[in-house]
C-alpha atoms as a PDB file:
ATOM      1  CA  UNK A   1      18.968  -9.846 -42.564  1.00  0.00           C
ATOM      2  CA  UNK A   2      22.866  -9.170 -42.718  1.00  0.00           C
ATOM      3  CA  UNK A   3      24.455 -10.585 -46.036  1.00  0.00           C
ATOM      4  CA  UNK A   4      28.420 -11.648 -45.470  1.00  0.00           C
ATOM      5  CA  UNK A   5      30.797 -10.540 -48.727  1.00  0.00           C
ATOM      6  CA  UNK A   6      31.071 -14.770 -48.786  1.00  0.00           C
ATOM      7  CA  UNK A   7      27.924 -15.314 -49.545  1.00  0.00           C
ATOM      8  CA  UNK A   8      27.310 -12.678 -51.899  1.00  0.00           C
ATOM      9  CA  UNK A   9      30.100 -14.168 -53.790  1.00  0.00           C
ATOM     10  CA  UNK A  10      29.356 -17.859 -53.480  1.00  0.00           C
ATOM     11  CA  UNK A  11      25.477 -16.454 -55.222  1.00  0.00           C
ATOM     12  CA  UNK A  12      27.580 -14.741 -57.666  1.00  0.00           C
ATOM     13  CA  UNK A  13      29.201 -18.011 -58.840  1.00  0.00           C
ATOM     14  CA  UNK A  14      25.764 -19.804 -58.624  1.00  0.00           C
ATOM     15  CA  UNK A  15      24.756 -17.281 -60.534  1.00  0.00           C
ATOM     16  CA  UNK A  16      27.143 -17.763 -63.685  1.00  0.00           C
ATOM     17  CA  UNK A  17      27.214 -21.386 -63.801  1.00  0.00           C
ATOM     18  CA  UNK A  18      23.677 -21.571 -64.268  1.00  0.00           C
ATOM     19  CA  UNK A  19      24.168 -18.772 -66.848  1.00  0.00           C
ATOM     20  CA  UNK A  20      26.821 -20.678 -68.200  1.00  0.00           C
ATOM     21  CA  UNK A  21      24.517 -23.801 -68.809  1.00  0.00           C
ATOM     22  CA  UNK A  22      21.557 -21.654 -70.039  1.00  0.00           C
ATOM     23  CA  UNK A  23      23.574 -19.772 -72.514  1.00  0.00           C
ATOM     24  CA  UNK A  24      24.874 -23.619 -73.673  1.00  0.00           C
ATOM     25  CA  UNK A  25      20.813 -24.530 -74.303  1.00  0.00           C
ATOM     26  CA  UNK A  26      20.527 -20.799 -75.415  1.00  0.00           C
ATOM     27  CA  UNK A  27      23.123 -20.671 -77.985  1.00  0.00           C
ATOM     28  CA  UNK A  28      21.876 -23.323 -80.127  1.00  0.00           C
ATOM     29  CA  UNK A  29      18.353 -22.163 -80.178  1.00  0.00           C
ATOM     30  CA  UNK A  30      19.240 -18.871 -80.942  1.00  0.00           C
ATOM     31  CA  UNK A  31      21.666 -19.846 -83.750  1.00  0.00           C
ATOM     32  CA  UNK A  32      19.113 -22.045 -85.188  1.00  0.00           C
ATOM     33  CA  UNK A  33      16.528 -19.684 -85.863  1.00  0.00           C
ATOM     34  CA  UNK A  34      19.404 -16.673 -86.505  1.00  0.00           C
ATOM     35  CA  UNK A  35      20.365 -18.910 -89.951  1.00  0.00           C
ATOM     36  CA  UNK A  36      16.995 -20.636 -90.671  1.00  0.00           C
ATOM     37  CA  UNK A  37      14.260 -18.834 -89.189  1.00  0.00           C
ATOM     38  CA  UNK A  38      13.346 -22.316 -87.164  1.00  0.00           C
ATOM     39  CA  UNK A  39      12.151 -21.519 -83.526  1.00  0.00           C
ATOM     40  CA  UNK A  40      12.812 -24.999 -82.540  1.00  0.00           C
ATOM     41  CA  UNK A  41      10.433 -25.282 -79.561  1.00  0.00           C
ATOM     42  CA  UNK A  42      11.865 -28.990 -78.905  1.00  0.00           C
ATOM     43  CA  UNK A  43      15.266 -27.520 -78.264  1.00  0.00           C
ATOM     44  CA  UNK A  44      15.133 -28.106 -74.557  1.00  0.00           C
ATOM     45  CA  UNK A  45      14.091 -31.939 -75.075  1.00  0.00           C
ATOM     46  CA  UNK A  46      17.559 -32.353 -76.676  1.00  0.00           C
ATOM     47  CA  UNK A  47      19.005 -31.239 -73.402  1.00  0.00           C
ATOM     48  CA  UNK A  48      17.338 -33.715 -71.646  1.00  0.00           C
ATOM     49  CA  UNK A  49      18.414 -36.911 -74.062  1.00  0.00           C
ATOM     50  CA  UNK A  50      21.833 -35.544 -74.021  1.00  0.00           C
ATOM     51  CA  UNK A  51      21.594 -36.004 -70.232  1.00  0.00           C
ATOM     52  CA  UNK A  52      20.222 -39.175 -70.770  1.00  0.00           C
ATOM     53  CA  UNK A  53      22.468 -40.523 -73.380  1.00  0.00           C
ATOM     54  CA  UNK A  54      25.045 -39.392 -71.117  1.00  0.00           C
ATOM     55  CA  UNK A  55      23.776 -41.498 -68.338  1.00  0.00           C
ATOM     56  CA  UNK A  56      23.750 -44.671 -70.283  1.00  0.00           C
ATOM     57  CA  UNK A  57      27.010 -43.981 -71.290  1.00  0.00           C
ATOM     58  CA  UNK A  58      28.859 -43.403 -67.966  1.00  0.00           C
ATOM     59  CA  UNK A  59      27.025 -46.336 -66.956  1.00  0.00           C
ATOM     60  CA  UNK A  60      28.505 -48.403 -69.457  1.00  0.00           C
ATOM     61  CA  UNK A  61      31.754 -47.088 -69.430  1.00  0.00           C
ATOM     62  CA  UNK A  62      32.008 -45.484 -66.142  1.00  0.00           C
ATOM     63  CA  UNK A  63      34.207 -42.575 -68.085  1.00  0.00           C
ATOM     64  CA  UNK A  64      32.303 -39.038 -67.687  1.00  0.00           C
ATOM     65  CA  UNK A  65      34.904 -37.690 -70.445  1.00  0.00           C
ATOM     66  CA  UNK A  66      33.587 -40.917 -73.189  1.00  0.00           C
ATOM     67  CA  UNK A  67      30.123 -39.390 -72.205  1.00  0.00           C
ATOM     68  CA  UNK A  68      31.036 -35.608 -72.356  1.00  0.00           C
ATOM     69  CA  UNK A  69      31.852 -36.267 -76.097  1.00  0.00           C
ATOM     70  CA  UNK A  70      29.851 -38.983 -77.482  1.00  0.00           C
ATOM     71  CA  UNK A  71      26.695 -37.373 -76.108  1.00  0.00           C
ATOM     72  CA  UNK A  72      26.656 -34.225 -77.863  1.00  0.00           C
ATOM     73  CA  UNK A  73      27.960 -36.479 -80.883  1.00  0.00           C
ATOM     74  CA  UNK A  74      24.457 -39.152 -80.705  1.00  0.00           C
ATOM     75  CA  UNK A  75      22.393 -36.109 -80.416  1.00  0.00           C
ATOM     76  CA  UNK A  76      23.845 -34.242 -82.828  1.00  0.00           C
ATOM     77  CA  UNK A  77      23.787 -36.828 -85.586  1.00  0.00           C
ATOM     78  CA  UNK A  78      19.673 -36.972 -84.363  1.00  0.00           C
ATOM     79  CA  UNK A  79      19.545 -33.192 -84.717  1.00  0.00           C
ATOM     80  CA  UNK A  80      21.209 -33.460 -88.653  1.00  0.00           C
ATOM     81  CA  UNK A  81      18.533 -36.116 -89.671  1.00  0.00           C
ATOM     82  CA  UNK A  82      15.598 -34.165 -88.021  1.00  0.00           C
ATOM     83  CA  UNK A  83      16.423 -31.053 -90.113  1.00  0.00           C
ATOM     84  CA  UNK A  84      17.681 -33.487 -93.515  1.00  0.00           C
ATOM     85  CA  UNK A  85      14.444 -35.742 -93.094  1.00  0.00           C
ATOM     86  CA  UNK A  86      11.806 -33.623 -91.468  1.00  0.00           C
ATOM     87  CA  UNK A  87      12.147 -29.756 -90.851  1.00  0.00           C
ATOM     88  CA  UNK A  88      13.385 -28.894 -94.636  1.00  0.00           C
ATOM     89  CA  UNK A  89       9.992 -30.576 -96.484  1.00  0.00           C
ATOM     90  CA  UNK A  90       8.356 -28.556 -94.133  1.00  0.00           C
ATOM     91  CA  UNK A  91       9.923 -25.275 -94.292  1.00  0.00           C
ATOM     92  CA  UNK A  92       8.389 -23.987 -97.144  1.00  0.00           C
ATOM     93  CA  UNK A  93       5.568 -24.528 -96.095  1.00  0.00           C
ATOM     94  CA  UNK A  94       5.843 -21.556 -93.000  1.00  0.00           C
ATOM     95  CA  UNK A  95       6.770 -21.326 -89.360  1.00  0.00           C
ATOM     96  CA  UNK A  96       3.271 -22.598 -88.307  1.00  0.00           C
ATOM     97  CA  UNK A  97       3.763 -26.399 -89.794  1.00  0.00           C
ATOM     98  CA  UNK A  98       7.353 -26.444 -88.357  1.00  0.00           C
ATOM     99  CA  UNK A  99       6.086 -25.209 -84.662  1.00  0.00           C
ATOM    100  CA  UNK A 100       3.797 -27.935 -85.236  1.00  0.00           C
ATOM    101  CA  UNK A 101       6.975 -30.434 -86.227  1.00  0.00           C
ATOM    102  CA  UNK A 102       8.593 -29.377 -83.176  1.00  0.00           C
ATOM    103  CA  UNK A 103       5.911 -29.765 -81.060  1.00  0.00           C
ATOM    104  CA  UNK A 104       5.268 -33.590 -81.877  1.00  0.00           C
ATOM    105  CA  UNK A 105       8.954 -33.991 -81.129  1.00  0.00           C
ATOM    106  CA  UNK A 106       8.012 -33.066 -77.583  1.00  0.00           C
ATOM    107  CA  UNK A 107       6.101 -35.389 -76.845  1.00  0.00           C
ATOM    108  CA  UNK A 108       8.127 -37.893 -79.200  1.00  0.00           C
ATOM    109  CA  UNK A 109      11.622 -37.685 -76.939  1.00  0.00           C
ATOM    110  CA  UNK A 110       9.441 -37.350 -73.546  1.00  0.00           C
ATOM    111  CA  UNK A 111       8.123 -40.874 -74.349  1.00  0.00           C
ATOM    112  CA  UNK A 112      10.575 -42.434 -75.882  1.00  0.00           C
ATOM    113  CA  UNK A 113      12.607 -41.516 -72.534  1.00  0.00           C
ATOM    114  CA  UNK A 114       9.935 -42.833 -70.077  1.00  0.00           C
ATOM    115  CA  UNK A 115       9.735 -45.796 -72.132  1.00  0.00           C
ATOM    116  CA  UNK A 116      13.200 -46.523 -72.081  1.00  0.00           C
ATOM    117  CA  UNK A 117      14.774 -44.839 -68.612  1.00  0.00           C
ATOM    118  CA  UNK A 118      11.908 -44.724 -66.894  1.00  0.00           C
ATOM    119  CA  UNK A 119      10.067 -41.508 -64.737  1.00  0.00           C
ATOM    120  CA  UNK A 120      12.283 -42.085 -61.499  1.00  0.00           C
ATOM    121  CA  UNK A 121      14.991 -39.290 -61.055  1.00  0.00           C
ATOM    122  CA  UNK A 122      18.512 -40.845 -61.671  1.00  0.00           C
ATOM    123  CA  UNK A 123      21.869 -39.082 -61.001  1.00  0.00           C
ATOM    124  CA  UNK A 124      24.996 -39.211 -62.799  1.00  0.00           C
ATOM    125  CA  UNK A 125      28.105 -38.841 -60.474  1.00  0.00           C
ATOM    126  CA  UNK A 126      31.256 -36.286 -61.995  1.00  0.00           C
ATOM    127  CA  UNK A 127      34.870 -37.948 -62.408  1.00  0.00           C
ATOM    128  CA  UNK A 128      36.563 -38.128 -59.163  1.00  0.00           C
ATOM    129  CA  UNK A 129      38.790 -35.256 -59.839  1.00  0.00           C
ATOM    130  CA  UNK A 130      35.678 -32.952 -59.955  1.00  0.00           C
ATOM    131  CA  UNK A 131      34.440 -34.244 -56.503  1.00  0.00           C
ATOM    132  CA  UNK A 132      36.115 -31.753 -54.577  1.00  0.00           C
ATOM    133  CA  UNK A 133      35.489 -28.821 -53.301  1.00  0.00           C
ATOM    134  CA  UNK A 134      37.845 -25.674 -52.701  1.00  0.00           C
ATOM    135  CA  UNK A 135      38.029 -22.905 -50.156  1.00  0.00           C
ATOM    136  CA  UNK A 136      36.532 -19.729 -51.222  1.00  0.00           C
ATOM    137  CA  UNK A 137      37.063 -17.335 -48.263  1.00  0.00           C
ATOM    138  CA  UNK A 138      37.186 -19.948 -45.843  1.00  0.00           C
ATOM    139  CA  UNK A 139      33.585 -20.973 -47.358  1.00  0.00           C
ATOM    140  CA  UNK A 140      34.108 -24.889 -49.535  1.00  0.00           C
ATOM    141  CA  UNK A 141      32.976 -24.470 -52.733  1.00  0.00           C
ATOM    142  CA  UNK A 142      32.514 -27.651 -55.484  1.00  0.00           C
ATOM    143  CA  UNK A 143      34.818 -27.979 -57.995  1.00  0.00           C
ATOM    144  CA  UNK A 144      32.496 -29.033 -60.514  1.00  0.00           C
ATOM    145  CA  UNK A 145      30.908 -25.888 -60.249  1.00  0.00           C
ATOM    146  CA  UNK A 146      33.554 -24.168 -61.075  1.00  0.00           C
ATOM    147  CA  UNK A 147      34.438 -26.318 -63.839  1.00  0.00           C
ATOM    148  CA  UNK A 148      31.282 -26.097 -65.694  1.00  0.00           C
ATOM    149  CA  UNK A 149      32.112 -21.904 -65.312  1.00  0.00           C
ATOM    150  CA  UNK A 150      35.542 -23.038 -67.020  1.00  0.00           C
ATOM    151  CA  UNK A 151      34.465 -25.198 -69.420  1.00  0.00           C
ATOM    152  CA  UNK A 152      31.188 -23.296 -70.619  1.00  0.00           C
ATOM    153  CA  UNK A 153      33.906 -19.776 -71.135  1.00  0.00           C
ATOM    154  CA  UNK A 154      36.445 -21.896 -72.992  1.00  0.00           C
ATOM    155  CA  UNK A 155      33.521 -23.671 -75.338  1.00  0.00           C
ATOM    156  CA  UNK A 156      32.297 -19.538 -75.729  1.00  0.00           C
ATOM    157  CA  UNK A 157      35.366 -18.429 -76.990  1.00  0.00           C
ATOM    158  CA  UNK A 158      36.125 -21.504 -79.010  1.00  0.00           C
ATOM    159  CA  UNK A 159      32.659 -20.819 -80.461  1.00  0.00           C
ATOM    160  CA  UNK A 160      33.201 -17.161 -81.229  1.00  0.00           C
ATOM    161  CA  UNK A 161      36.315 -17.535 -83.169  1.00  0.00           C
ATOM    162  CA  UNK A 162      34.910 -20.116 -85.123  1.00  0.00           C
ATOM    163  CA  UNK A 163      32.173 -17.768 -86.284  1.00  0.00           C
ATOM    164  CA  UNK A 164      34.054 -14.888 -86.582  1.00  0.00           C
ATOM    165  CA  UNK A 165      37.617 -15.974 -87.772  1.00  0.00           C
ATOM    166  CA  UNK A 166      37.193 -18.768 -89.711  1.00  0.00           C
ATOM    167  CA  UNK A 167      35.887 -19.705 -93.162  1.00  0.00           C
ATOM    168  CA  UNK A 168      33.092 -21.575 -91.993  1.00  0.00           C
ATOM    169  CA  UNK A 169      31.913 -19.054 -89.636  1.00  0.00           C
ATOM    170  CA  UNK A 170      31.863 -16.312 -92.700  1.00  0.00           C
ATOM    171  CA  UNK A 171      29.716 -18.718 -94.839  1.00  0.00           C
ATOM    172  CA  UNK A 172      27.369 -19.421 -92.040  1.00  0.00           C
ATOM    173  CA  UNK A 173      27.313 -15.507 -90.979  1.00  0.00           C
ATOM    174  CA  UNK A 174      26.250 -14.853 -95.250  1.00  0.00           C
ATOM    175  CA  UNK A 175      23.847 -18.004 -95.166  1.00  0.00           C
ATOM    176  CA  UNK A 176      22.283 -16.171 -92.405  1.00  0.00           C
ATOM    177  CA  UNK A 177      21.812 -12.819 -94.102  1.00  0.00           C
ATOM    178  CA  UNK A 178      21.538 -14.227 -97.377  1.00  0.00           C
ATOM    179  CA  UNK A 179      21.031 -17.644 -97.963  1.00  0.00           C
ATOM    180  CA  UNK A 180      20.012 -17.448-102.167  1.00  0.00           C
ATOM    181  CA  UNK A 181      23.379 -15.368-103.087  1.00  0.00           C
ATOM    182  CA  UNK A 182      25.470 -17.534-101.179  1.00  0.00           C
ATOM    183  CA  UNK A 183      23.809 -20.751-103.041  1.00  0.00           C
ATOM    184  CA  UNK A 184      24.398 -18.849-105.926  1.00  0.00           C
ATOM    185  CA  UNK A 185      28.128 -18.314-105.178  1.00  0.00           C
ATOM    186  CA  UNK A 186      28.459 -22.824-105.012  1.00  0.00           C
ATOM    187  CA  UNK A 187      27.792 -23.388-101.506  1.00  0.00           C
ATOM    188  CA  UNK A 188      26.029 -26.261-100.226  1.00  0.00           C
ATOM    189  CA  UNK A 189      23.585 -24.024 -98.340  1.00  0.00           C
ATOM    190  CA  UNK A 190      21.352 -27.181 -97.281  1.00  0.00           C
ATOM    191  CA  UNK A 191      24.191 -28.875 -95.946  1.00  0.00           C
ATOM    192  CA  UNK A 192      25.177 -25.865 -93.882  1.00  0.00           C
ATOM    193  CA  UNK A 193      21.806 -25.892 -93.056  1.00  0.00           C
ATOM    194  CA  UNK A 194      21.553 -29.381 -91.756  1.00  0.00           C
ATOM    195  CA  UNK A 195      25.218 -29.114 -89.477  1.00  0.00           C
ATOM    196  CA  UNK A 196      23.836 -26.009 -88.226  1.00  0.00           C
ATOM    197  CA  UNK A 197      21.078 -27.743 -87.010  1.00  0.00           C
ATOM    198  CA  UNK A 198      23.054 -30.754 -85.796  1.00  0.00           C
ATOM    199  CA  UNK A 199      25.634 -28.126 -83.880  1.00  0.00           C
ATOM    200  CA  UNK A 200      22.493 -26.678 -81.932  1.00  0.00           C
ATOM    201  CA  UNK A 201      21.263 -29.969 -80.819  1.00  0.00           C
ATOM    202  CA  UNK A 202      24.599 -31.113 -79.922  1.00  0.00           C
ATOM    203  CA  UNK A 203      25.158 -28.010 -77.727  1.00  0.00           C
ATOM    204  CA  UNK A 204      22.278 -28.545 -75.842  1.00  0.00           C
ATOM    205  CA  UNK A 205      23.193 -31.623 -75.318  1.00  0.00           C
ATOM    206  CA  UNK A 206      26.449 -30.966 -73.968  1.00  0.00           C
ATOM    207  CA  UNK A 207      24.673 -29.158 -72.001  1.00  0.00           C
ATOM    208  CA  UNK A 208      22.549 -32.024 -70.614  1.00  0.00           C
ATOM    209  CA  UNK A 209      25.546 -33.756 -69.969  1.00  0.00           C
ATOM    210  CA  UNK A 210      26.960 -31.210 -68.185  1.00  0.00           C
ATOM    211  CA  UNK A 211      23.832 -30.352 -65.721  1.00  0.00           C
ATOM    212  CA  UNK A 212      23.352 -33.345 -65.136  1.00  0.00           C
ATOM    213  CA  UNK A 213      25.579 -34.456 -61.824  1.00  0.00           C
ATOM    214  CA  UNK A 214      24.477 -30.559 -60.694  1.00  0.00           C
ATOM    215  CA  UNK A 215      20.965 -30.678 -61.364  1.00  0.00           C
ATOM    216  CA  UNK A 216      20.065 -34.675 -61.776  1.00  0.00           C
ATOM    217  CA  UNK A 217      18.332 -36.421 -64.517  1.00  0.00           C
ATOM    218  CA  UNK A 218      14.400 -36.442 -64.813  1.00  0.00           C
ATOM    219  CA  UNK A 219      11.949 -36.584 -67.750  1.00  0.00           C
ATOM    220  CA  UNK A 220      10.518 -32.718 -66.382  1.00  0.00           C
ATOM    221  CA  UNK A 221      14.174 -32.030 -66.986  1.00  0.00           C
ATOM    222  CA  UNK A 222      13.596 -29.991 -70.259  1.00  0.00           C
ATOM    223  CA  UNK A 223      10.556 -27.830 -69.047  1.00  0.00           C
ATOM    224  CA  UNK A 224      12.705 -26.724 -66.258  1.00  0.00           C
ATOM    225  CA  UNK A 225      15.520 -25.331 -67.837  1.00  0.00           C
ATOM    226  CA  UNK A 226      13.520 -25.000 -71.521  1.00  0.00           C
ATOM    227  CA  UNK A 227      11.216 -21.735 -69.965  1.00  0.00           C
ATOM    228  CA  UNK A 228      14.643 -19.869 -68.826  1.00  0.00           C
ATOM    229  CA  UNK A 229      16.279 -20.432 -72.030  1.00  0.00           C
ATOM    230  CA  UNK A 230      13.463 -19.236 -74.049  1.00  0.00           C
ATOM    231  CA  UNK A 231      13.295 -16.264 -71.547  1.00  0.00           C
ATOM    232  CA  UNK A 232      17.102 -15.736 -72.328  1.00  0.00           C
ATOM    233  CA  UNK A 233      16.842 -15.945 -76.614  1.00  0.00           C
ATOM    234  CA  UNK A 234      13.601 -13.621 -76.391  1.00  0.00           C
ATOM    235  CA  UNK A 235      15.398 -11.034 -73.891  1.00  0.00           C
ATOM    236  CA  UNK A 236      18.822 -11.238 -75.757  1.00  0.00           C
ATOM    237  CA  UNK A 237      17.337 -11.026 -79.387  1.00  0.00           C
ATOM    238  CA  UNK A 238      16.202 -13.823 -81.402  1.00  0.00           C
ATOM    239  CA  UNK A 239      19.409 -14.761 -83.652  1.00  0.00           C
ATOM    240  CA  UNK A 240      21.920 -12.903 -81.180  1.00  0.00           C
ATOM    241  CA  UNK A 241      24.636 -14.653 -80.097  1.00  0.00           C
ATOM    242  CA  UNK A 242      25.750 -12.169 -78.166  1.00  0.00           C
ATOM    243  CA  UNK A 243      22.438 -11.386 -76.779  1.00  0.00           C
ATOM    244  CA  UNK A 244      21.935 -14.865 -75.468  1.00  0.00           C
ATOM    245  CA  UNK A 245      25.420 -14.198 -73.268  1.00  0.00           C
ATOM    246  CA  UNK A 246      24.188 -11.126 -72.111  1.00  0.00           C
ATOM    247  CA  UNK A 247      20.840 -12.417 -71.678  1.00  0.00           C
ATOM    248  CA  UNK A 248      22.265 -15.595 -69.906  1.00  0.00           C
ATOM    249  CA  UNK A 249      24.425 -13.585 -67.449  1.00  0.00           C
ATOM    250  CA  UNK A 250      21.302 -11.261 -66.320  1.00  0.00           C
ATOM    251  CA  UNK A 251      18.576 -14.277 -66.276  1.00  0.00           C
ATOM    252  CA  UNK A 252      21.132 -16.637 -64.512  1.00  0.00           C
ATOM    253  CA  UNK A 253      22.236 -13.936 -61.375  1.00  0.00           C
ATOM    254  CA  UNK A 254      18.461 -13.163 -61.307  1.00  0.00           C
ATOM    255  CA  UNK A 255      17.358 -16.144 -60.587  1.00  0.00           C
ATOM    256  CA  UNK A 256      20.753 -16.840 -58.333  1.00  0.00           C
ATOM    257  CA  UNK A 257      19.867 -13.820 -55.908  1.00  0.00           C
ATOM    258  CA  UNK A 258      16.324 -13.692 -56.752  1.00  0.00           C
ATOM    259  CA  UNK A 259      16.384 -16.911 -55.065  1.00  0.00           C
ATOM    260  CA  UNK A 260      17.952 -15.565 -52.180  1.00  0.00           C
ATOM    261  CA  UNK A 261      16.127 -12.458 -51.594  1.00  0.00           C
ATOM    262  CA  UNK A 262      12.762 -13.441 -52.983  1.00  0.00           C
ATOM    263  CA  UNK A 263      11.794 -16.955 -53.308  1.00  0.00           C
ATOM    264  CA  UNK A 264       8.582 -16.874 -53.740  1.00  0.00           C
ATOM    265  CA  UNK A 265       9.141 -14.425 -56.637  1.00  0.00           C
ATOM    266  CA  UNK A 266      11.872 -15.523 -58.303  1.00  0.00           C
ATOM    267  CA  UNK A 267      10.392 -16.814 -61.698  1.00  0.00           C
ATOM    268  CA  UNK A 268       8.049 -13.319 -61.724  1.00  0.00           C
ATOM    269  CA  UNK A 269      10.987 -11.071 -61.804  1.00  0.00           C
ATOM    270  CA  UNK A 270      12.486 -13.286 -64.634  1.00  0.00           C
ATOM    271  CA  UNK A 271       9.073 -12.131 -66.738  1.00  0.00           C
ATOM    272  CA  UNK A 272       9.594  -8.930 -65.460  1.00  0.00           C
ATOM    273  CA  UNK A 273      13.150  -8.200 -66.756  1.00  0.00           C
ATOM    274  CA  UNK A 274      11.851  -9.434 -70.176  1.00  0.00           C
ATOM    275  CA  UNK A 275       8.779  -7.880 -70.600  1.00  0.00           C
ATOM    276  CA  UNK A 276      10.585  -4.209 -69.356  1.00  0.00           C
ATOM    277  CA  UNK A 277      13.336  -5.383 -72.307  1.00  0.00           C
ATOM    278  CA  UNK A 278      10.815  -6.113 -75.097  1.00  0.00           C
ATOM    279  CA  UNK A 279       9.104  -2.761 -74.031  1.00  0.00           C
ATOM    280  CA  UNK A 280      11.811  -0.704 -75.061  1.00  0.00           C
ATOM    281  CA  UNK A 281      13.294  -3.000 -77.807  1.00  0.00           C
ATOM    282  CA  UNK A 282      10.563  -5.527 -79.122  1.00  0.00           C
ATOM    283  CA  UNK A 283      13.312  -7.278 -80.821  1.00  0.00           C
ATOM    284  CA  UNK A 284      15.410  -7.986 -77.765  1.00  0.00           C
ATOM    285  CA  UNK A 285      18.794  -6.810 -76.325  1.00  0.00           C
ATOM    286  CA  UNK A 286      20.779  -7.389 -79.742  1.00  0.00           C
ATOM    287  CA  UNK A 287      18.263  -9.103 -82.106  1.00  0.00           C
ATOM    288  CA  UNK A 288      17.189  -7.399 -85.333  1.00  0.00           C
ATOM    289  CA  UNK A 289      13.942  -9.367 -85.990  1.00  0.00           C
ATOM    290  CA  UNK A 290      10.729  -8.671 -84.368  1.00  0.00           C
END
């Protein structure tokens, strides 16, 4: 079968805007258990009420911006009492009760959004200035598409030099490697703790947001998307933010061409690529825990 340069390109993009969103879900998973040592295993159900959330309010205020940053905001707030209320009585206790924790949230958000939206697919609709599409040698292309590429590299590097150049970053970098001297120093380590936690949840549900007038709304939302990102924070290196881009890049063109090429083995070769990378390096791409 003869592949035109178009369409190789046109999979190419596919290819990083899912990467884009993944590394969005990614990023916040990974960052949570980087600091805390919390593998949050109902990460991907915040992506989902984000989405949600989202819904309701473009619905209400027919603005997708009001929604692109109040979303993230509800969520977020959720994400801070989860980890004030719930998650840090139960940390000391070990990973086991808090995979437990996360667990019941599951099944807590899934519920609570049948209960309230309902199980019928719904679709959110992007501002009429995204609606277009663009000519990409001579092949259209959506502009939304290529706004969530934009958007998702922007929120990267806005991301980056907050942890890298900034204050904050440096006391959440030293929380991470050593959370009892930097208590001992007069930070509020529980505090950082909790917006840490907040900032994950938020992200993925910007991300919800985001996916959702690409990929619609639906309660099996979260298991769709929540397999690939855990594929992409175990390839990359648990507590690698640079790992999850990497890993997010790779996983996202995999599954882009994979679909292509081999669409019956798509999701395989995504197991493949991880199990070859934990082979060589059992703590991922860029992590340094096993």
């Amino acid at each position: 079968m003869e592949i035109s340069f178009v369409v190789i390109l046109i999979t190419i993009f596919h290819g990083l805007v899912y990467a884009m969103l993944l590394y969005l879900v990614a990023s916040g998973l990974t960052l949570v258990f980087g600091m805390m040592g919390v593998l949050n295993l109902a990460h991907a159900f915040f992506y989902m009420l984000g989405a949600y959330i989202g819904y309701s309010i473009l619905l209400h205020t027919g603005n997708f911006w009001v929604a692109l940053i109040m979303a993230p905001i509800v969520v977020g707030a959720v994400g801070v009492l989860v980890e004030r209320y719930l998650l840090r009585y139960l940390h000391p206790f070990g990973h086991i009760y808090e995979l437990l924790l996360t667990i019941g949230l599951q099944l807590v958000i899934l519920e609570g959004v049948k209960w309230y939206w309902g199980t019928e697919p719904l679709m959110a609709s992007p501002p009429p200035i995204l609606q277009a599409s663009i000519s990409i040698l001579g092949a259209p292309y959506p502009v939304y598409r290529l706004f969530i590429l934009f958007f998702s590299v922007v929120l990267i590097l806005v991301l980056s030099w907050v942890m890298f150049k900034t204050r904050l970053g440096m006391v959440v970098r030293a929380a991470v490697d050593n959370p009892d001297m930097v208590s001992a120093l007069g930070v509020n380590t529980p505090l950082v703790f909790a917006g840490v936690f907040g900032l994950g949840t938020a992200l993925a549900a910007l991300a919800g947001v985001i996916a959702a007038p690409l990929l619609g709304i639906a309660p099996g939302m979260a298991d769709a998307i929540g397999f690939d990102a855990f594929v992409v924070v175990v390839t990359g290196g648990l507590g690698s933010l640079l790992g999850a881009i990497v890993a997010a890049l790779l996983i996202g063109e995999l599954q882009a061409f994979g679909v292509m090429f081999f669409p019956r083995f798509c999701l395989v070769l995504m197991f493949i690529v991880m199990a070859v990378v934990l082979s060589i390096r059992p703590q991922g791409l860029f992590g340094d825990r096993e």
